[in-house]
C-alpha atoms as a PDB file:
ATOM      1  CA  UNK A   1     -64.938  53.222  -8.224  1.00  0.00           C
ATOM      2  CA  UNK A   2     -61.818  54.844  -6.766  1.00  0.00           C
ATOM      3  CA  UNK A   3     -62.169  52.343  -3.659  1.00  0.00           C
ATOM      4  CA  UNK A   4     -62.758  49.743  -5.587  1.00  0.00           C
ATOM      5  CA  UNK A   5     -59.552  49.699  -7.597  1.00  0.00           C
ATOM      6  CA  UNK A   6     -57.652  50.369  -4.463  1.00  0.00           C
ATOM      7  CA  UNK A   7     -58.812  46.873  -2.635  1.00  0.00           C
ATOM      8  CA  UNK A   8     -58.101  45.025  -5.759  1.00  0.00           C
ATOM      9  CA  UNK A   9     -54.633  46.172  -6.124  1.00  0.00           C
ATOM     10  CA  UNK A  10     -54.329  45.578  -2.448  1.00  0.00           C
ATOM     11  CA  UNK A  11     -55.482  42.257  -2.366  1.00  0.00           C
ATOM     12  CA  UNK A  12     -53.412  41.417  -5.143  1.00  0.00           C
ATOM     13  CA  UNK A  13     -50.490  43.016  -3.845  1.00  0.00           C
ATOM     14  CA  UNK A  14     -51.002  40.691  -0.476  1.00  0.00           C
ATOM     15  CA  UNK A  15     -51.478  37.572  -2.342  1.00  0.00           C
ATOM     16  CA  UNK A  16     -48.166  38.221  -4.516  1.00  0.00           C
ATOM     17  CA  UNK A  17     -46.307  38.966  -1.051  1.00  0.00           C
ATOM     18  CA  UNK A  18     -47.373  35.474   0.284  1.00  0.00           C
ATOM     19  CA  UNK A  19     -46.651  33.708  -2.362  1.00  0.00           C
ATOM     20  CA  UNK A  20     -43.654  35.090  -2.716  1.00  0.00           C
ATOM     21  CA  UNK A  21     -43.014  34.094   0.884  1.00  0.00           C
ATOM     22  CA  UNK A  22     -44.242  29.893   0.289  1.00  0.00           C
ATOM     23  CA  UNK A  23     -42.361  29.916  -2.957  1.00  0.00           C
ATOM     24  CA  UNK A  24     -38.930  31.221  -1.251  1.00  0.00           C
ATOM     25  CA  UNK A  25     -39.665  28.360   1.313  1.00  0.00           C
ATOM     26  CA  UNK A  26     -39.322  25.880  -0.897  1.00  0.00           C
ATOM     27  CA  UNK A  27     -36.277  24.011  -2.415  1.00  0.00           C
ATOM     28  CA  UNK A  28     -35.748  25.841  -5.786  1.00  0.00           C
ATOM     29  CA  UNK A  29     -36.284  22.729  -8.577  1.00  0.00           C
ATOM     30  CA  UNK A  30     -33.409  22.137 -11.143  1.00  0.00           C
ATOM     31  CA  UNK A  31     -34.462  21.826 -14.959  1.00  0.00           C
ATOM     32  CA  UNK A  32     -33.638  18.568 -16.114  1.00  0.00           C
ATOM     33  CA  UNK A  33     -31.622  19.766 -18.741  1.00  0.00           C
ATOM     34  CA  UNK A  34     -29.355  22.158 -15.886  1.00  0.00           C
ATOM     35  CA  UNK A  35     -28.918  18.945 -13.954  1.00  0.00           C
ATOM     36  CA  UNK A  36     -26.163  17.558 -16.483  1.00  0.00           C
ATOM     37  CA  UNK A  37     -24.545  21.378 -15.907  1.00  0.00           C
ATOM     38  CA  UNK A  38     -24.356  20.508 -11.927  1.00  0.00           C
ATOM     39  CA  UNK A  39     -22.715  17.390 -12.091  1.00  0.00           C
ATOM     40  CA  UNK A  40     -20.233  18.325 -14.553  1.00  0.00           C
ATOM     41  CA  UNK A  41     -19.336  21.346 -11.897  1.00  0.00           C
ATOM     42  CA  UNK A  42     -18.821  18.233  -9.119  1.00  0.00           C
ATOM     43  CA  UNK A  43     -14.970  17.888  -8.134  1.00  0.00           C
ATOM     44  CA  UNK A  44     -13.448  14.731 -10.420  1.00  0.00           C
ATOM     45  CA  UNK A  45     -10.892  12.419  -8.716  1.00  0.00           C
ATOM     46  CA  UNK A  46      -8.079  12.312 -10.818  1.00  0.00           C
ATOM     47  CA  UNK A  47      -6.883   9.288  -9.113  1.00  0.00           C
ATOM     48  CA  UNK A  48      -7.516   5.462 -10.846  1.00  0.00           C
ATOM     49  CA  UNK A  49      -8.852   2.198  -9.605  1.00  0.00           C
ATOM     50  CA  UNK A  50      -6.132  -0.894 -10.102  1.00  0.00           C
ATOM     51  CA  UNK A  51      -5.659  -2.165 -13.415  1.00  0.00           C
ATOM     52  CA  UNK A  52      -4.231  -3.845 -15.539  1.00  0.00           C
ATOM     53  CA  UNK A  53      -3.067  -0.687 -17.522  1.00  0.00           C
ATOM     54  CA  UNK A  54      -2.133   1.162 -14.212  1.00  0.00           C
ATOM     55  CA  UNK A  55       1.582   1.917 -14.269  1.00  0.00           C
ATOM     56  CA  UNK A  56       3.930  -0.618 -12.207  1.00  0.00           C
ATOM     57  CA  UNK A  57       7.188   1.146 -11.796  1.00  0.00           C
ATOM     58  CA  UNK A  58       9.692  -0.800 -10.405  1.00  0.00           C
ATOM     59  CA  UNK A  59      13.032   0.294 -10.573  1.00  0.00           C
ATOM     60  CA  UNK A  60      14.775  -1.907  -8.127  1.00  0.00           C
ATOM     61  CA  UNK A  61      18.808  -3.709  -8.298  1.00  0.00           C
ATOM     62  CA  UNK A  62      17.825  -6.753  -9.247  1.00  0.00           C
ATOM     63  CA  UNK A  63      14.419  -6.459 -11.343  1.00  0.00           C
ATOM     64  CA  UNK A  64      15.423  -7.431 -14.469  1.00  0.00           C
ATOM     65  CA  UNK A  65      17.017  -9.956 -13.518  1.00  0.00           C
ATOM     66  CA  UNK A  66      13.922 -11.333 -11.320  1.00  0.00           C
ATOM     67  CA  UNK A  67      11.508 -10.562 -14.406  1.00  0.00           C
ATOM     68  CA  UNK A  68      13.231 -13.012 -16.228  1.00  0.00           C
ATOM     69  CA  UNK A  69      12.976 -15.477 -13.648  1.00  0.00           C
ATOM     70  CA  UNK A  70       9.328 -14.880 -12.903  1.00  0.00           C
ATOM     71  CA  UNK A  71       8.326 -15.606 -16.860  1.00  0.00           C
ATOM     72  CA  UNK A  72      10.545 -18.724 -17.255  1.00  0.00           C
ATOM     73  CA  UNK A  73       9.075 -19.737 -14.211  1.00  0.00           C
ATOM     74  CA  UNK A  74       5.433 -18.723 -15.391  1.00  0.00           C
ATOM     75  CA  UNK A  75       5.527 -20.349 -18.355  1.00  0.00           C
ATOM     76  CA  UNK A  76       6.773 -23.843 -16.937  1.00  0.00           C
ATOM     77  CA  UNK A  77       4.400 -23.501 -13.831  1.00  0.00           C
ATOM     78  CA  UNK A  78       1.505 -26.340 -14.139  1.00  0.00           C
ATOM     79  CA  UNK A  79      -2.082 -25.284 -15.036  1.00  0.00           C
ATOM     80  CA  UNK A  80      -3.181 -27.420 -12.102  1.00  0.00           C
ATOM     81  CA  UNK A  81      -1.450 -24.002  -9.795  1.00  0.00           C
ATOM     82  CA  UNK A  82      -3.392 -21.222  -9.989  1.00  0.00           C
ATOM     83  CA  UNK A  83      -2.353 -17.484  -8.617  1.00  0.00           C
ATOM     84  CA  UNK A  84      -4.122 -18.111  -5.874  1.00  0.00           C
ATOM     85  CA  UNK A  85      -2.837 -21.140  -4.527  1.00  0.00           C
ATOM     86  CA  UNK A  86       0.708 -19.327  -4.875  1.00  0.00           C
ATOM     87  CA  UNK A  87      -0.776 -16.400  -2.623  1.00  0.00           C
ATOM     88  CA  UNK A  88      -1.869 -18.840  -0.132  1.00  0.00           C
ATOM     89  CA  UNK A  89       2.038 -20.492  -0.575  1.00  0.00           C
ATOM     90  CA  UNK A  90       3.613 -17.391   0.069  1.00  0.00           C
ATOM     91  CA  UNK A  91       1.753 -15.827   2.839  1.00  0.00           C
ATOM     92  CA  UNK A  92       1.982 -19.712   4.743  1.00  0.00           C
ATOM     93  CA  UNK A  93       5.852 -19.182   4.241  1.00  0.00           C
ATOM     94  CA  UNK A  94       6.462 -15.558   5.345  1.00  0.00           C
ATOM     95  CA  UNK A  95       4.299 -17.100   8.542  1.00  0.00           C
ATOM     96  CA  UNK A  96       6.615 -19.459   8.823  1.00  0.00           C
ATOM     97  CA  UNK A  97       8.818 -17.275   8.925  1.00  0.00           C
ATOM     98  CA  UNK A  98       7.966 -15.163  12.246  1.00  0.00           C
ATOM     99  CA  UNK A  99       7.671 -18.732  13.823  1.00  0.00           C
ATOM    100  CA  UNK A 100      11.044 -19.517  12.846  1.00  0.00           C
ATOM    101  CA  UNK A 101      12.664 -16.582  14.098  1.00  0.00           C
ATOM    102  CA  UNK A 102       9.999 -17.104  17.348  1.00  0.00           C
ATOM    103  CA  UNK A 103      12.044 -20.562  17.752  1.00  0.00           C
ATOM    104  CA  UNK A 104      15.463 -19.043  17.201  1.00  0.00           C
ATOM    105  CA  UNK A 105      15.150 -17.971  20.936  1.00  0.00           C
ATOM    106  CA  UNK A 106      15.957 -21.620  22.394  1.00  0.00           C
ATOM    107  CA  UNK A 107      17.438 -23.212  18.774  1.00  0.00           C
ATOM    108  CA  UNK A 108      19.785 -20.796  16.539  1.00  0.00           C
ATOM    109  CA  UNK A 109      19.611 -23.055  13.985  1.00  0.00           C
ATOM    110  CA  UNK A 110      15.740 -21.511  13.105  1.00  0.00           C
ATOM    111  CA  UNK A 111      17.782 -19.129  11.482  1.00  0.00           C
ATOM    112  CA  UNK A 112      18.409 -21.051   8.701  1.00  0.00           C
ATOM    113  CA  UNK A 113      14.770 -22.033   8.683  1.00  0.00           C
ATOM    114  CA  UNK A 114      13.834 -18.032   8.464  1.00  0.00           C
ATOM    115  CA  UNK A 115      16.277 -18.437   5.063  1.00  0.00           C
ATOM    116  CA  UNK A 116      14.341 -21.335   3.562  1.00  0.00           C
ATOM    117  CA  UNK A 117      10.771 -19.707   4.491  1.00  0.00           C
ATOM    118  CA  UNK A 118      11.649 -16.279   2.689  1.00  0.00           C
ATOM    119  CA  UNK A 119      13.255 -18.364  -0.070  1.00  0.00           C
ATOM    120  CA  UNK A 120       9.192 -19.760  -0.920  1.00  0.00           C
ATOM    121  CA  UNK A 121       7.933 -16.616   0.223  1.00  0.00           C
ATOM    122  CA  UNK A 122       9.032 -14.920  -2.731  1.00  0.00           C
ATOM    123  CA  UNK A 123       8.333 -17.640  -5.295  1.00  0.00           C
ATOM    124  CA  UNK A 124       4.582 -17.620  -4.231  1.00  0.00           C
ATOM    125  CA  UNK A 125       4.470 -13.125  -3.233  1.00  0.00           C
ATOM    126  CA  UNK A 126       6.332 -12.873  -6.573  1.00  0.00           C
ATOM    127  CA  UNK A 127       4.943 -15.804  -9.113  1.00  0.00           C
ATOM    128  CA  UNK A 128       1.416 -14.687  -8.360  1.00  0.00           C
ATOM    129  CA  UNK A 129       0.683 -11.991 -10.356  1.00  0.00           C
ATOM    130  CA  UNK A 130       3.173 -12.850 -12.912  1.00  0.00           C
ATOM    131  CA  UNK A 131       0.986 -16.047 -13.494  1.00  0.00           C
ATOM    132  CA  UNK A 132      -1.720 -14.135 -14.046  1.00  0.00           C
ATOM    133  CA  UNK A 133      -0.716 -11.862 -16.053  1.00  0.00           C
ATOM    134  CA  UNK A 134       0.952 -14.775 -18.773  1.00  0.00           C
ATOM    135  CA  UNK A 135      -2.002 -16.654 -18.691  1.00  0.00           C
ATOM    136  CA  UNK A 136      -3.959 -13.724 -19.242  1.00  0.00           C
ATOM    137  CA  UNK A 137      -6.475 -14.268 -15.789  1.00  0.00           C
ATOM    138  CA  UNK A 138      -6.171 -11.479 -14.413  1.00  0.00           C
ATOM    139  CA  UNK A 139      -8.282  -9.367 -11.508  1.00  0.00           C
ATOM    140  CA  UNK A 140      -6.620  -6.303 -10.740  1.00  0.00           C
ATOM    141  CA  UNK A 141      -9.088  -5.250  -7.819  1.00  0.00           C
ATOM    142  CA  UNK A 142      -9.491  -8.199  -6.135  1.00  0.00           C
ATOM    143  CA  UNK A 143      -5.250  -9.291  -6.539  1.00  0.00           C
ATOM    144  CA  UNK A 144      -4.505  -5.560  -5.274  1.00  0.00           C
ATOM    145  CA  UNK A 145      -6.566  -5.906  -2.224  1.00  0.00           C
ATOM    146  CA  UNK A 146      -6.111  -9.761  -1.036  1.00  0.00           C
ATOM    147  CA  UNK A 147      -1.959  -9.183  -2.004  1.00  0.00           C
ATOM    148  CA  UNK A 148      -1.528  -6.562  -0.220  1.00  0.00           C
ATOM    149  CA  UNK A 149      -3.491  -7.433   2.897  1.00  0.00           C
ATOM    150  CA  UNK A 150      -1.579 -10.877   3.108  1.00  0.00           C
ATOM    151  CA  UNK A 151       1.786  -8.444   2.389  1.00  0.00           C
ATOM    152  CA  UNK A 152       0.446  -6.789   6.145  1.00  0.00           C
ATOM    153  CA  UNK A 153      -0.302  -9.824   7.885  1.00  0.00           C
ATOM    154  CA  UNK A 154       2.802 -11.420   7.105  1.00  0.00           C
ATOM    155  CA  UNK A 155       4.955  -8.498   8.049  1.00  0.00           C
ATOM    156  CA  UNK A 156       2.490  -8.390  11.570  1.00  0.00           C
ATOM    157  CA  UNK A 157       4.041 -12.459  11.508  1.00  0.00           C
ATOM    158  CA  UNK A 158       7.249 -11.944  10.767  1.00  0.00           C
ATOM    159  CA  UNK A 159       8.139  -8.550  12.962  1.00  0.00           C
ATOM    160  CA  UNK A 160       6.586 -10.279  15.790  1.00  0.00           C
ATOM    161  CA  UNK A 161       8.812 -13.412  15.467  1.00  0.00           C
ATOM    162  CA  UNK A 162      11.734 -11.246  15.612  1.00  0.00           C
ATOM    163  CA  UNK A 163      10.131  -9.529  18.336  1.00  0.00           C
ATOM    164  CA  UNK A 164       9.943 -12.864  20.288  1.00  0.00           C
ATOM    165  CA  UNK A 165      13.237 -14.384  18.905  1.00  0.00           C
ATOM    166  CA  UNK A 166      15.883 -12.456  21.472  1.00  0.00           C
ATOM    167  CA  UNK A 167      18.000 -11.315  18.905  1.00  0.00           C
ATOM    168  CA  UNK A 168      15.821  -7.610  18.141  1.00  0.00           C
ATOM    169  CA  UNK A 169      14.606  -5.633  21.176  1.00  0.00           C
ATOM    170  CA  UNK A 170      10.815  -5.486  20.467  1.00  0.00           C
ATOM    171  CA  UNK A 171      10.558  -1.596  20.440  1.00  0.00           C
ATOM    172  CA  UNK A 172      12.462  -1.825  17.622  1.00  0.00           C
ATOM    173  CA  UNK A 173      10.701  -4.738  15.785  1.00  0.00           C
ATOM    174  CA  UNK A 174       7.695  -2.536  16.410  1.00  0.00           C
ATOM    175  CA  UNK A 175       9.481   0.433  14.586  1.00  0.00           C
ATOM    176  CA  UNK A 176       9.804  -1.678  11.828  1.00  0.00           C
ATOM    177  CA  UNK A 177       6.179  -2.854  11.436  1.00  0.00           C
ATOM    178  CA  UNK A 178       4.785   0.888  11.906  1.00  0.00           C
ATOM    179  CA  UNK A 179       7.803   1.990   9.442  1.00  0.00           C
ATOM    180  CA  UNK A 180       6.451  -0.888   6.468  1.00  0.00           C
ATOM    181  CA  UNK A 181       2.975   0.058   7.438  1.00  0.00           C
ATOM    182  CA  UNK A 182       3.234   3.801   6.705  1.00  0.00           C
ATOM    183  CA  UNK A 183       5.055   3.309   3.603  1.00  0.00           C
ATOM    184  CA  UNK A 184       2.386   0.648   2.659  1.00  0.00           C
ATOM    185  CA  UNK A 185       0.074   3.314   2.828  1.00  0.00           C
ATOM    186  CA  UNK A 186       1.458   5.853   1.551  1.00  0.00           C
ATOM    187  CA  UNK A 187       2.434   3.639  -1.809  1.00  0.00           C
ATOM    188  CA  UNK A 188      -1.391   2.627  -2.082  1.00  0.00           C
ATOM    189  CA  UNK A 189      -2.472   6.417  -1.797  1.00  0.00           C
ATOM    190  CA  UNK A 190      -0.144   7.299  -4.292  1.00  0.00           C
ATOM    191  CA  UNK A 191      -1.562   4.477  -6.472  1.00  0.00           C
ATOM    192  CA  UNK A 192      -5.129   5.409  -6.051  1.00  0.00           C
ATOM    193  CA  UNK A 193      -4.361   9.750  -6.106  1.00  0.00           C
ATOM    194  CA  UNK A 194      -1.331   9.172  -9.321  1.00  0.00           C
ATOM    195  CA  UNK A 195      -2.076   6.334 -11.016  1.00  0.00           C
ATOM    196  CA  UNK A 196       0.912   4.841 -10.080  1.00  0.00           C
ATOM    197  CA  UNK A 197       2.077   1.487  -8.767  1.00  0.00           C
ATOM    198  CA  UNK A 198       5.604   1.633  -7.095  1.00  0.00           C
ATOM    199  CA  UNK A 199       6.838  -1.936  -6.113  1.00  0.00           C
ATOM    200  CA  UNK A 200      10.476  -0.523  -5.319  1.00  0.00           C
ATOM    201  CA  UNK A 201      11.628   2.494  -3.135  1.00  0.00           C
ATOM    202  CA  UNK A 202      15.280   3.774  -3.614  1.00  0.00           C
ATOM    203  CA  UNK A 203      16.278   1.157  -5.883  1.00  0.00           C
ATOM    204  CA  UNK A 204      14.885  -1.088  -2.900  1.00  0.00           C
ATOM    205  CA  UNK A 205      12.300  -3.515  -3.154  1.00  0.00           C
ATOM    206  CA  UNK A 206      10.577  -6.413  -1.418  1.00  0.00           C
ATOM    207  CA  UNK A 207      13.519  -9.111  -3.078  1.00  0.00           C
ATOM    208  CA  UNK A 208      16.460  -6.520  -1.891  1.00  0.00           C
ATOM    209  CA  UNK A 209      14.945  -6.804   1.470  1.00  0.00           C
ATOM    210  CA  UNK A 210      14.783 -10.654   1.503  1.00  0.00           C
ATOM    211  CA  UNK A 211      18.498 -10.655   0.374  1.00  0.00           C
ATOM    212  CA  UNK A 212      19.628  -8.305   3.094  1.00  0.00           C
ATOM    213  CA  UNK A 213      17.578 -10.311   5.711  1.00  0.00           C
ATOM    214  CA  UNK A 214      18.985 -13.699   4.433  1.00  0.00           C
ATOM    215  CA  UNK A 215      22.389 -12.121   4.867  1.00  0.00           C
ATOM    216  CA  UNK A 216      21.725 -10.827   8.259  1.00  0.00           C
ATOM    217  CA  UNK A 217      20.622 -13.995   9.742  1.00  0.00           C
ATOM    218  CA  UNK A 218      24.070 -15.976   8.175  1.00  0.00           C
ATOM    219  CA  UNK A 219      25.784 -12.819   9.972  1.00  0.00           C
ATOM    220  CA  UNK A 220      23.844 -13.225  13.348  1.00  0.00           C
ATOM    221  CA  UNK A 221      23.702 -17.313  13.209  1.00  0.00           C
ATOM    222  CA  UNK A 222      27.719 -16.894  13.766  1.00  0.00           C
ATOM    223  CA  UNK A 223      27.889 -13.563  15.659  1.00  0.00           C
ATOM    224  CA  UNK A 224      24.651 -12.105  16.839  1.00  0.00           C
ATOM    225  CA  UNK A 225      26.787 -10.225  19.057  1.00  0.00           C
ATOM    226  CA  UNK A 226      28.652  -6.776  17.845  1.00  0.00           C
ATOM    227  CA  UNK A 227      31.257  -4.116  19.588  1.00  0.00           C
ATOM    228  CA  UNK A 228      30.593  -0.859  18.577  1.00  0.00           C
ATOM    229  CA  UNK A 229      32.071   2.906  20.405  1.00  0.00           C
ATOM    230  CA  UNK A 230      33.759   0.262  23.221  1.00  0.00           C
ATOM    231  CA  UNK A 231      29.997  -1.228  24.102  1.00  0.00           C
ATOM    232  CA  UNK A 232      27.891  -4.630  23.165  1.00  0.00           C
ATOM    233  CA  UNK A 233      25.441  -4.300  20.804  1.00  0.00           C
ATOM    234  CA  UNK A 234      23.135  -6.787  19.499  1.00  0.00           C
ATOM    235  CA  UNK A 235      23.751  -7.530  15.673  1.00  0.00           C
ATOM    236  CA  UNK A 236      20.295  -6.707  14.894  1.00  0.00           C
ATOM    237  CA  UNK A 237      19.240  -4.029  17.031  1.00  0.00           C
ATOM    238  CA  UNK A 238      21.911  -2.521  15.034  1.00  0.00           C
ATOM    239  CA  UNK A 239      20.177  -3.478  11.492  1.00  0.00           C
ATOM    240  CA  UNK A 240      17.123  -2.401  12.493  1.00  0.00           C
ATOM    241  CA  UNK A 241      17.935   1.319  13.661  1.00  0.00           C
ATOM    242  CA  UNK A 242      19.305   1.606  10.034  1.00  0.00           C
ATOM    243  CA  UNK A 243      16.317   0.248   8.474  1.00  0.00           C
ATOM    244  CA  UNK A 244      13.677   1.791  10.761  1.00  0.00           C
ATOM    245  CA  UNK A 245      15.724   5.390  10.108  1.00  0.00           C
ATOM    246  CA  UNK A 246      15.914   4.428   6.125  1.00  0.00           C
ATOM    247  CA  UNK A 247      11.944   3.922   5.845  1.00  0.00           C
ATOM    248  CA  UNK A 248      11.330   6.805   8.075  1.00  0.00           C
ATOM    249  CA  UNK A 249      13.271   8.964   5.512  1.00  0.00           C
ATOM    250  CA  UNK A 250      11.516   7.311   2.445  1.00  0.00           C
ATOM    251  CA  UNK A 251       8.173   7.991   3.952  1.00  0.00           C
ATOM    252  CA  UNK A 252       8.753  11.461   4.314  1.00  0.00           C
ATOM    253  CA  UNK A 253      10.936  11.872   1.113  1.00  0.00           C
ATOM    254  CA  UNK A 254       7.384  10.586  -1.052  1.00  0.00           C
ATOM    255  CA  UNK A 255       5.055  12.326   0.529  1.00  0.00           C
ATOM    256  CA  UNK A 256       6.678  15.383   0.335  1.00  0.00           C
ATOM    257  CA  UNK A 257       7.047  14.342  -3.705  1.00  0.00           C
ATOM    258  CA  UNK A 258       3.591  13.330  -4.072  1.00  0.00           C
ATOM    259  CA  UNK A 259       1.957  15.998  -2.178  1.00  0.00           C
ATOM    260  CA  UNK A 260       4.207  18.475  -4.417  1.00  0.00           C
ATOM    261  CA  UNK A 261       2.966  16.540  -7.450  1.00  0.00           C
ATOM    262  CA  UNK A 262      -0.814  16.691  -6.784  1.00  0.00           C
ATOM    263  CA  UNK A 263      -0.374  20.148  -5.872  1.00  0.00           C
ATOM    264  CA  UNK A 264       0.726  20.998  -9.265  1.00  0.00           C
ATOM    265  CA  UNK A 265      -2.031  18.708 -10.882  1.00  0.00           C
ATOM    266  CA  UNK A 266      -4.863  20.407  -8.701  1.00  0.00           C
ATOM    267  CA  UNK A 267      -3.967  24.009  -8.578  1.00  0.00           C
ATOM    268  CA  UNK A 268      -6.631  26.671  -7.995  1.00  0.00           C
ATOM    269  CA  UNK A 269      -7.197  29.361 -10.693  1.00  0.00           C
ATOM    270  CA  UNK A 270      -6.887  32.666  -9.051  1.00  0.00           C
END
């Protein structure tokens, strides 16, 4: 009888053992009612897709001023134009553009063609989402991704002109592009990771840079030449140093801020 217990609580004993062993095998189920308690334990973005309530801070010297502009314009612009067609307008001008300044090499008087083609470039870069906006037809994804894709292609047009136009040694046109790039990138980061939209950068935005650039080609139509420290200098190699050295110092300067900022949002508890 002794025996006889003994093999049963051996054989049960060796069948616990190996099912213990199949069991720890396989992938431990989750209750249904433990799987809302996972997910909830998943690491949120804090960051928001474009919309129409995302913050657009824009902070720049003449942005009132242009606002104004922009909805008297709106308002008056036929209902025959769409947003889109004034996307299409801009982007054809800041093209334009880069082949003017690509025909400034054997003509000078491109230059004032460069004038005329950033002129339209901000009516149709700038009227296009006010437009929307007014008459209420707005599409926050898709006018965030196909704006700011034409905004790359037409600084790609426009850097290269000047590359090609003689007046800007190309390393530095180059400069440039990378320089707009990186701060491109770093404003749509900031936009997905803070919710924010900046349009201007020290008080600087797309319109202050269309100014200075109008200015610069009056100044280099009449004297593309400068003396500076007893040597020749071209007018805009000179420009461009300063603004390739400004947008390297913005880069840095908001990504330091940001990353500071998202540290504070996303701290670990200790």
């Amino acid at each position: 009888m002794a025996i006889s217990n003994q093999s049963i609580i051996s054989q049960t004993a060796s069948k616990s053992c190996s099912q213990l062993v199949r069991e720890s095998l396989k992938p431990c189920p989750v209750p249904v009612n433990d799987k809302s308690a996972l997910i909830n334990k998943a690491p949120k973005l804090h960051g928001k897709q474009p919309s129409a309530e995302m913050l657009r801070v824009q902070q720049s010297w003449v942005a009132s001023a242009e606002r104004r502009a922009l909805l008297w314009l709106a308002t008056r612009t036929p209902r025959g134009i769409t947003p889109d067609h004034l996307t299409g307008f801009g982007f054809a001008a800041q093209i334009s553009a880069g082949a003017c300044y690509a025909l400034a090499r054997y003509n000078r008087f491109a230059l004032l063609g460069v004038i005329l083609c950033l002129a339209l470039n901000w009516l149709g870069d700038s009227l296009d989402g006010t437009l929307a906006r007014v008459r209420q037809r707005q599409r926050p994804r898709y006018g965030f991704y196909v704006d700011h894709m034409v905004d790359s292609f037409g600084a790609l047009a426009l850097m290269g002109g000047l590359a090609e136009s003689g007046f800007m040694h190309p390393s530095i046109a180059i400069g440039l592009l990378i320089a707009f790039l990186m701060l491109s990138i770093q404003s749509y980061l900031a936009t997905y990771s803070l919710g924010e939209f900046h349009l201007s950068f020290w008080r600087f935005g797309p319109t202050e840079l269309r100014i200075l650039l109008s200015i610069g080609n009056v100044a280099l139509f009449w004297k593309p030449v400068v003396h500076l420290f007893n040597r020749r200098y071209q007018l805009f190699d000179i420009g461009g140093a300063i603004g390739l050295a400004g947008m390297g110092l913005m880069v840095i300067g908001f990504t330091l801020q940001n990353t500071i900022r998202l540290y504070d949002k996303e701290r670990i508890p200790q």
